[in-house]
N, C-alpha and C. Protein backbone atom coordinates (compact mmCIF):
# COMPACT_ATOMS: atom_id res chain seq x y z
N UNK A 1 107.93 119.52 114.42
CA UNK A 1 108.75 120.62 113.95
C UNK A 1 109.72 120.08 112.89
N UNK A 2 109.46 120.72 112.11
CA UNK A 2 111.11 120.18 110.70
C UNK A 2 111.95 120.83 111.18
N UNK A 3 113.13 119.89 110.58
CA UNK A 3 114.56 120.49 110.27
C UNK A 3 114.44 121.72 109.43
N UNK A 4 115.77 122.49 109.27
CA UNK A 4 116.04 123.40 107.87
C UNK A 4 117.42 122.84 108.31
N UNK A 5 118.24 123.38 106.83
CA UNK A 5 119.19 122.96 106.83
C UNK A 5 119.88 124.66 105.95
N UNK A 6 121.57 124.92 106.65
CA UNK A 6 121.35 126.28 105.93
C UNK A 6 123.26 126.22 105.89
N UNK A 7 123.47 126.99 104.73
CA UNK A 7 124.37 126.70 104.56
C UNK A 7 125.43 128.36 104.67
N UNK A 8 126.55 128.41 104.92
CA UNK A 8 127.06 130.17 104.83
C UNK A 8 128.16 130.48 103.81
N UNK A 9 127.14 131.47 103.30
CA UNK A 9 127.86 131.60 101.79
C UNK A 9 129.46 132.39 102.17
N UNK A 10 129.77 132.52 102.92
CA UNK A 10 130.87 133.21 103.38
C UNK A 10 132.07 132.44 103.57
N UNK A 11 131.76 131.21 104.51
CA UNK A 11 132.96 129.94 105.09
C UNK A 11 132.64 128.81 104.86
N UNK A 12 131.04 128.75 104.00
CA UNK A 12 130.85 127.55 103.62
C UNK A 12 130.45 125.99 104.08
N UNK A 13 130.51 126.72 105.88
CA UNK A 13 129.54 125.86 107.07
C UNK A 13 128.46 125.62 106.43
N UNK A 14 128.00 124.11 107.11
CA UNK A 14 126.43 123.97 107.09
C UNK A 14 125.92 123.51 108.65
N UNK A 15 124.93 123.46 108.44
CA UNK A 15 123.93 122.93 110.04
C UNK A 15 123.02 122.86 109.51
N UNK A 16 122.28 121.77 110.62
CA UNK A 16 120.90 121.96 110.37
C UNK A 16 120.04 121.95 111.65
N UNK A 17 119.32 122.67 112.24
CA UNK A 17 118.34 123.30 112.83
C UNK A 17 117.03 122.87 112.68
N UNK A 18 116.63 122.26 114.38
CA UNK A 18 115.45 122.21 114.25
C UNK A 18 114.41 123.42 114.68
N UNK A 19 113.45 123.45 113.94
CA UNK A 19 112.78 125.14 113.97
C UNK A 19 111.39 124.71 114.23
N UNK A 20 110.72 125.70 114.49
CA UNK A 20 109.08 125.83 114.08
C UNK A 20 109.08 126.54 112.66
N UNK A 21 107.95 126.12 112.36
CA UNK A 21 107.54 126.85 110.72
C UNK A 21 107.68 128.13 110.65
N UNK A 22 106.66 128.57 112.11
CA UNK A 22 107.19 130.29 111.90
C UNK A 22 108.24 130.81 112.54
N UNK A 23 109.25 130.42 113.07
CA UNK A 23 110.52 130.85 113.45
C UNK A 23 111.08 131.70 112.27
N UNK A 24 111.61 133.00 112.76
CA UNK A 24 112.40 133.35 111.56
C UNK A 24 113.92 132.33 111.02
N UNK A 25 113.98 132.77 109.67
CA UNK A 25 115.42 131.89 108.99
C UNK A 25 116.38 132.55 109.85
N UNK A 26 117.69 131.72 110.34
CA UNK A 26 118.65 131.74 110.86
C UNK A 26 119.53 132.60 110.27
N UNK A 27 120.11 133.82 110.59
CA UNK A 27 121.17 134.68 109.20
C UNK A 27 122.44 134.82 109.42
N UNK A 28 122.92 134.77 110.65
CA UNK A 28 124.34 134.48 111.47
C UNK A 28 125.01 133.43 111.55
N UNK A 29 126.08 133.00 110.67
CA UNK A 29 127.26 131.66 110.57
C UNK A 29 127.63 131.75 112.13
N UNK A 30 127.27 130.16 112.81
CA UNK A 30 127.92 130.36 114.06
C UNK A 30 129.54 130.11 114.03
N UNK A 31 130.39 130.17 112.75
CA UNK A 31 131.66 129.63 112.73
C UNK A 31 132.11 131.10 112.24
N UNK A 32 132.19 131.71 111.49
CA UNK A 32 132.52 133.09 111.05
C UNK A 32 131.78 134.23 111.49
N UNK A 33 130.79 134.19 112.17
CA UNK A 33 130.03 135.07 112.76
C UNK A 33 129.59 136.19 111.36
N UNK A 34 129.34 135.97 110.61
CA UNK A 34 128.79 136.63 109.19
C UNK A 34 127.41 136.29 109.34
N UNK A 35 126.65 137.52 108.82
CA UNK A 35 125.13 137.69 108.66
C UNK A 35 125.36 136.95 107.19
N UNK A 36 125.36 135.57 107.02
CA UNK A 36 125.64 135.24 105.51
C UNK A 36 125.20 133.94 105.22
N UNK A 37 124.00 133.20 106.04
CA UNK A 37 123.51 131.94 106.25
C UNK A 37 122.23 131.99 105.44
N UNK A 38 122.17 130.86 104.67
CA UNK A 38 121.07 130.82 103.63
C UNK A 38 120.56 129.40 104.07
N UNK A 39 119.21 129.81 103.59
CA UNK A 39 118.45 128.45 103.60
C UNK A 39 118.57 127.55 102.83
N UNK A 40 118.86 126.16 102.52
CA UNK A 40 118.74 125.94 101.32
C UNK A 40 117.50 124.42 101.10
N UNK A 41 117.66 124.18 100.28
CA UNK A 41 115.98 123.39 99.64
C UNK A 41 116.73 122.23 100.12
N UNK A 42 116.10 121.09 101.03
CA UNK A 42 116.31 119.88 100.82
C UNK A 42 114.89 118.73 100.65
N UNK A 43 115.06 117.45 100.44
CA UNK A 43 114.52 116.69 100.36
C UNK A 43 113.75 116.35 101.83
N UNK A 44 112.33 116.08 101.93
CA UNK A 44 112.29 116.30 103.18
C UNK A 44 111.78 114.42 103.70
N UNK A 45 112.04 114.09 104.74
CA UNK A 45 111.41 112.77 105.10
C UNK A 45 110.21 112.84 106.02
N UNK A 46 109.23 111.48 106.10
CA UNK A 46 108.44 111.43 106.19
C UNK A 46 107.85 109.97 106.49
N UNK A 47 107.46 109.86 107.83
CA UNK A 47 106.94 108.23 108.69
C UNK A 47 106.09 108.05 108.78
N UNK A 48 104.86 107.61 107.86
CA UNK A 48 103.72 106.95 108.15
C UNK A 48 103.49 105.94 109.47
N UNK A 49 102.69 106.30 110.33
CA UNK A 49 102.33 105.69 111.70
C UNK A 49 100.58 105.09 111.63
N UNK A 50 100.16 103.80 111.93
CA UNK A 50 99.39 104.16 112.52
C UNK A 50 98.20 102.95 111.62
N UNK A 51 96.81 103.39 111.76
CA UNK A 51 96.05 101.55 111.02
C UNK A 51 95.93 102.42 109.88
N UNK A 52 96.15 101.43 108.92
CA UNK A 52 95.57 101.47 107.40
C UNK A 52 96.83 102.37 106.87
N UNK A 53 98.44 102.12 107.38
CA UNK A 53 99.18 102.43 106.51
C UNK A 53 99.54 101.01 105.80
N UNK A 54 100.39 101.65 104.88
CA UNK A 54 100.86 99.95 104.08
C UNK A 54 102.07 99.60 104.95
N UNK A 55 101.38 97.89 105.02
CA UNK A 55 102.44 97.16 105.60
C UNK A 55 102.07 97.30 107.10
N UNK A 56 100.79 97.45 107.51
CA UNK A 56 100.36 97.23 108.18
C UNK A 56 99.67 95.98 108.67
N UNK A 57 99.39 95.60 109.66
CA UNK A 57 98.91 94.53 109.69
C UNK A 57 97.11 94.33 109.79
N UNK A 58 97.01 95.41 110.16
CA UNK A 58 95.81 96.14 110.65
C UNK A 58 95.18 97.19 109.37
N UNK A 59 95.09 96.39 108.52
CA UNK A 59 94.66 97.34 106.91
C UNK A 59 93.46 97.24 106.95
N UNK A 60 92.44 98.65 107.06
CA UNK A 60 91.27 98.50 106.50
C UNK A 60 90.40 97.97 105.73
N UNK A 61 90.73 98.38 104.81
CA UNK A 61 90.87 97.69 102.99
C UNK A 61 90.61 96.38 102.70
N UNK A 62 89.78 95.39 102.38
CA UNK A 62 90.05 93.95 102.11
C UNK A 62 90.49 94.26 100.78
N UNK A 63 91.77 93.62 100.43
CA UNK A 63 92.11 92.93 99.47
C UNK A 63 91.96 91.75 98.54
N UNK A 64 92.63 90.91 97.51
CA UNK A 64 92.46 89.52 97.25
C UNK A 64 92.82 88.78 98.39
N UNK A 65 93.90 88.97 99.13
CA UNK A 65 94.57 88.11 100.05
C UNK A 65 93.71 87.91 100.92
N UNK A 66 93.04 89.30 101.27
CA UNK A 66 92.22 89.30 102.53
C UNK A 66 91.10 88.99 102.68
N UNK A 67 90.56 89.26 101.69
CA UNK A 67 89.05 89.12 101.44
C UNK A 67 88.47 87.48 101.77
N UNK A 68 87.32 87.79 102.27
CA UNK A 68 86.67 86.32 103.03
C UNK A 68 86.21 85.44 101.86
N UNK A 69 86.96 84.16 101.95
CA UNK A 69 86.78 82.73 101.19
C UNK A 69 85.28 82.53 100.95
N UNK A 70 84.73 82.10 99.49
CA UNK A 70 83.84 81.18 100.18
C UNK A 70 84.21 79.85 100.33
N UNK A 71 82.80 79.21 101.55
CA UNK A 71 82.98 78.05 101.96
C UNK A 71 82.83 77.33 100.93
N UNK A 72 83.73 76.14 100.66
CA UNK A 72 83.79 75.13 100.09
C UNK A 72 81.60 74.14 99.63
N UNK A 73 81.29 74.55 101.14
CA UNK A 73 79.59 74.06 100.73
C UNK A 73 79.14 75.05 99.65
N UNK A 74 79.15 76.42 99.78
CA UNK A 74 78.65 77.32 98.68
C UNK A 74 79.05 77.09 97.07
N UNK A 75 79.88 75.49 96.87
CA UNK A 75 80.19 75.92 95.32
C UNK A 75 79.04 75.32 94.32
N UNK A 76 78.27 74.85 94.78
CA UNK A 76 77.02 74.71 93.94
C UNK A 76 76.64 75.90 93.20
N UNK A 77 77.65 76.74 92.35
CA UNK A 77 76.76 77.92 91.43
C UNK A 77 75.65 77.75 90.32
N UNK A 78 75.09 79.10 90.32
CA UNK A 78 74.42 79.28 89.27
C UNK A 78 75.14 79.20 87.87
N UNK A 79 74.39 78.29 86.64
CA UNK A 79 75.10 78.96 85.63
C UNK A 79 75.59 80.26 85.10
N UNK A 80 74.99 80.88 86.05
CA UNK A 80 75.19 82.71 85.23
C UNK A 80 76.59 82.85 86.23
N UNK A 81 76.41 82.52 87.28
CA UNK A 81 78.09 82.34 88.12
C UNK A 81 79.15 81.71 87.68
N UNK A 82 78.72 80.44 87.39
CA UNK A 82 80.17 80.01 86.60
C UNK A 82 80.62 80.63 85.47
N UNK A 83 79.97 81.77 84.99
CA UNK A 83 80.62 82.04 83.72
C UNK A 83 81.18 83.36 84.24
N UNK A 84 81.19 83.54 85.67
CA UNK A 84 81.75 84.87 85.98
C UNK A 84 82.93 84.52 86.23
N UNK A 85 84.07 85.64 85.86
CA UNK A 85 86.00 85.59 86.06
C UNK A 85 85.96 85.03 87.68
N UNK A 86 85.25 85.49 88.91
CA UNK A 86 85.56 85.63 89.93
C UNK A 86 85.19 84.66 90.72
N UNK A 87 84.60 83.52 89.78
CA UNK A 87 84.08 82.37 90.42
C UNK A 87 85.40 81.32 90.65
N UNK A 88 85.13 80.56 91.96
CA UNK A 88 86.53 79.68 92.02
C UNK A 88 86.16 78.26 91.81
C-alpha cells in the first residue's frame, strides 16, 4: 500500500496516510475540521529485494568480474585468437 501525502488548503496541516490505491482521497483537515484537504504530488520511494538486483551477491548475469577464467593450460591459442581483443 503507498503513502499519500495531503496537505489543507485552509490551516495549512499536512499528513500523510497510508491508503490502498482505491481508497477514496481524504477531504476533511483533522486539525480544522474543513472539507479542504488536497492531495498533493510527491516523489515516491522504492526497495529493490531479492536475486539479480544490483549489489547483489547472487547476480544472474556473468559479468567481466564474474565470468569464468580460462585455465592457465588453455593458453596455447590459435593465431586467429591471439589477434582477438579478448584474448589474455
Amino acid at each position: 500500500m503507498p503513502f499519500y501525502e495531503y496537505k489543507c488548503s485552509n490551516c495549512g496541516h499536512t499528513l500523510t496516510k497510508l491508503q490502498k490505491i482505491n481508497d477514496p482521497a481524504l477531504t476533511t483537515c483533522p486539525e480544522c475540521h474543513q472539507e479542504t484537504l488536497v492531495k498533493l504530488i510527491s516523489a515516491t520511494a522504492c526497495e529493490l529485494k531479492g536475486v539479480g538486483v544490483f549489489g547483489s551477491s547472487k547476480h544472474p548475469f556473468a559479468t567481466e568480474s564474474t565470468a569464468p577464467k580460462p585455465s592457465p593450460a588453455s593458453s596455447s591459442a590459435s593465431p586467429a585468437c591471439a589477434s582477438c581483443p579478448h584474448a589474455s
